[in-house]
Protein backbone atom coordinates (compact mmCIF):
# COMPACT_ATOMS: atom_id res chain seq x y z
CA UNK A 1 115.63 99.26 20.49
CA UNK A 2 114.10 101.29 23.38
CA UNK A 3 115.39 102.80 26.85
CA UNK A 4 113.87 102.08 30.05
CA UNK A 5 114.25 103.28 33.39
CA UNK A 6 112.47 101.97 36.59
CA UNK A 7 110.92 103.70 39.47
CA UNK A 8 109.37 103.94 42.41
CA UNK A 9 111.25 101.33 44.71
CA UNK A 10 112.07 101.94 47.69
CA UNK A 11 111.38 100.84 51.38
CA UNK A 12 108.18 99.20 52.85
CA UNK A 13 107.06 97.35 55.78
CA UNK A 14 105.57 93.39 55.60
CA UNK A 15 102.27 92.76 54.18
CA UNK A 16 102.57 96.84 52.17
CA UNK A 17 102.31 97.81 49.02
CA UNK A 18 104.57 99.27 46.44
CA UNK A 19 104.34 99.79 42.58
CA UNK A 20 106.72 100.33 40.12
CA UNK A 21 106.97 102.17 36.84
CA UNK A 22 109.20 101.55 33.41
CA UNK A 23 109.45 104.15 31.12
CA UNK A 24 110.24 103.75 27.52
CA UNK A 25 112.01 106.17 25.10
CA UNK A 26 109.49 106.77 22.15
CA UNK A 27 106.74 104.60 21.48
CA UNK A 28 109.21 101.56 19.84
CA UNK A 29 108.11 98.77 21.30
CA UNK A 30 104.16 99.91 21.32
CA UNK A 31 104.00 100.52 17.81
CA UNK A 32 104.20 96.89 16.76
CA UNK A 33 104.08 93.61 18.25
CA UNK A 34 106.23 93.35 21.57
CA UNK A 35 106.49 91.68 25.01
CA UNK A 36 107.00 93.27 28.25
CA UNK A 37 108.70 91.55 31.35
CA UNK A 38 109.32 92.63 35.66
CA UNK A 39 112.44 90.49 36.59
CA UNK A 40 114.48 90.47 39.89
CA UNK A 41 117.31 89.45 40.95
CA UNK A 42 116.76 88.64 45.05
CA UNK A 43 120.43 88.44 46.88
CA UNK A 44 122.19 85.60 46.12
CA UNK A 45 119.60 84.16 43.78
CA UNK A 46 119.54 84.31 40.07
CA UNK A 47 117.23 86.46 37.87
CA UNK A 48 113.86 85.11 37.32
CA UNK A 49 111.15 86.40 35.59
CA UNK A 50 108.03 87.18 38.11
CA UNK A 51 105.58 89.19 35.47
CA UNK A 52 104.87 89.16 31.68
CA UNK A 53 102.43 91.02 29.57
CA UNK A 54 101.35 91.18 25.54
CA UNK A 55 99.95 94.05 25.16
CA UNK A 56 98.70 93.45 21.52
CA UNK A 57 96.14 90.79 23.61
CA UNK A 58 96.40 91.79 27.38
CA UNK A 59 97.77 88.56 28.23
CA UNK A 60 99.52 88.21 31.49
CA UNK A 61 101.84 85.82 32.82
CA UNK A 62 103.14 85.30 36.45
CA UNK A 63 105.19 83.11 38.29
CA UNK A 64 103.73 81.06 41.32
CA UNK A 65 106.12 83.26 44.10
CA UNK A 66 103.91 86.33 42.92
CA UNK A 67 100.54 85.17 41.64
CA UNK A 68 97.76 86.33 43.57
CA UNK A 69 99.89 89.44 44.58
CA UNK A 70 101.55 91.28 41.87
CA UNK A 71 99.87 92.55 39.00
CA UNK A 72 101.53 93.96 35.53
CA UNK A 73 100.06 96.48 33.65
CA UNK A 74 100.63 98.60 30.70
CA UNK A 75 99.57 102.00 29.54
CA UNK A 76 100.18 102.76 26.18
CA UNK A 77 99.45 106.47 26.43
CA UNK A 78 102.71 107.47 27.96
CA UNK A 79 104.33 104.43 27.48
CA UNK A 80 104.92 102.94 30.59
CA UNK A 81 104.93 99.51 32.32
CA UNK A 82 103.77 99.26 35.64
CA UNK A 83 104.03 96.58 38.67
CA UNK A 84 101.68 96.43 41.40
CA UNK A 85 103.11 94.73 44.31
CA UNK A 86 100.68 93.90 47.23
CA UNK A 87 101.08 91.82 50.50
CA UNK A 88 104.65 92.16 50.15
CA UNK A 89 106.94 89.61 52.11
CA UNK A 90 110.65 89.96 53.18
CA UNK A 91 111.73 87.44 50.51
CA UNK A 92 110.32 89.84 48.25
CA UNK A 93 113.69 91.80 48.85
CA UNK A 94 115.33 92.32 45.35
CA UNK A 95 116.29 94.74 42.41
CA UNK A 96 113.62 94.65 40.49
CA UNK A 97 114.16 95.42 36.49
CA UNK A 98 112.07 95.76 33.38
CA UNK A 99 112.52 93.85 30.29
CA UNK A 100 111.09 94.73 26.97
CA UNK A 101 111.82 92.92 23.33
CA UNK A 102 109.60 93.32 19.84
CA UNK A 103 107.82 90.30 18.76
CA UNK A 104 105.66 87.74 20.28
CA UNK A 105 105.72 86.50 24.09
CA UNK A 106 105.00 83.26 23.14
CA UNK A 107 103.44 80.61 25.73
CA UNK A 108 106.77 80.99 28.27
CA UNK A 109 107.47 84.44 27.92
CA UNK A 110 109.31 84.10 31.64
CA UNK A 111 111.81 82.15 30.57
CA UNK A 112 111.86 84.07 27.09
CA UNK A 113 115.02 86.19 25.95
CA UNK A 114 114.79 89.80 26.52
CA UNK A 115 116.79 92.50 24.38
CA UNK A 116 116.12 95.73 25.98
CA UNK A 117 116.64 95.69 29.63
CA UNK A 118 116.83 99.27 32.72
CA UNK A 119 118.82 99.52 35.04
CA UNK A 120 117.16 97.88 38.17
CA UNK A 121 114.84 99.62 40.83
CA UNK A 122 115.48 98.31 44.85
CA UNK A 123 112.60 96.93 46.49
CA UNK A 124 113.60 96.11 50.48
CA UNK A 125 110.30 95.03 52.58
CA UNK A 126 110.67 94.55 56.37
């Protein structure tokens, strides 16, 4: 078990960039095998996942609405996942949260249960 908290949403204009941080409590879910997630939940949508990253093998995962324009990244120094948002689009409008579990991210880890969830960052492009 782990806390997170988001950061670094906020406001930007069509076509910026934005990127956003998770923090985790301790080192929990870097000391063993774990997966790390970005989901968001856009305004009358459900959640989806959008970004997924094993950091035992640097895998990455994205879904096709952000490929090509989001990147995840971790940095096991301090803990912290990160999201890199680029050429960012209205629809892009969401809360954006960060998702963290122990074990193995498997071949879908988008559509993979997540135990340890923060409490949401906004993102509003315009």
């Amino acid at each position: 078990h782990v806390q997170l908290v988001e950061s670094g949403g906020g406001s930007v204009n069509a076509g910026g960039s934005l990127t956003l941080s998770c923090a985790a409590s301790g080192s929990g879910y870097i000391s063993g095998t774990a997966c790390l997630a970005w989901f968001r939940v856009i305004p009358g949508k459900e959640r989806t996942g959008i970004a997924a990253i094993a950091p035992a093998t640097g895998t990455t995962f994205y879904s096709d609405s952000v490929k090509g324009r989001f990147t995840i990244s971790h940095v096991n120094a301090n803990n912290t996942l990160h999201l890199q948002m680029n050429s960012l689009k209205p629809e892009d409008t969401a809360v954006y949260y960060c998702a963290a579990d122990l074990g193995w991210c498997g071949s879908r880890p988008l559509q993979r249960h997540f135990r340890n969830w923060g409490q949401g960052t906004q993102v509003t492009v315009s």
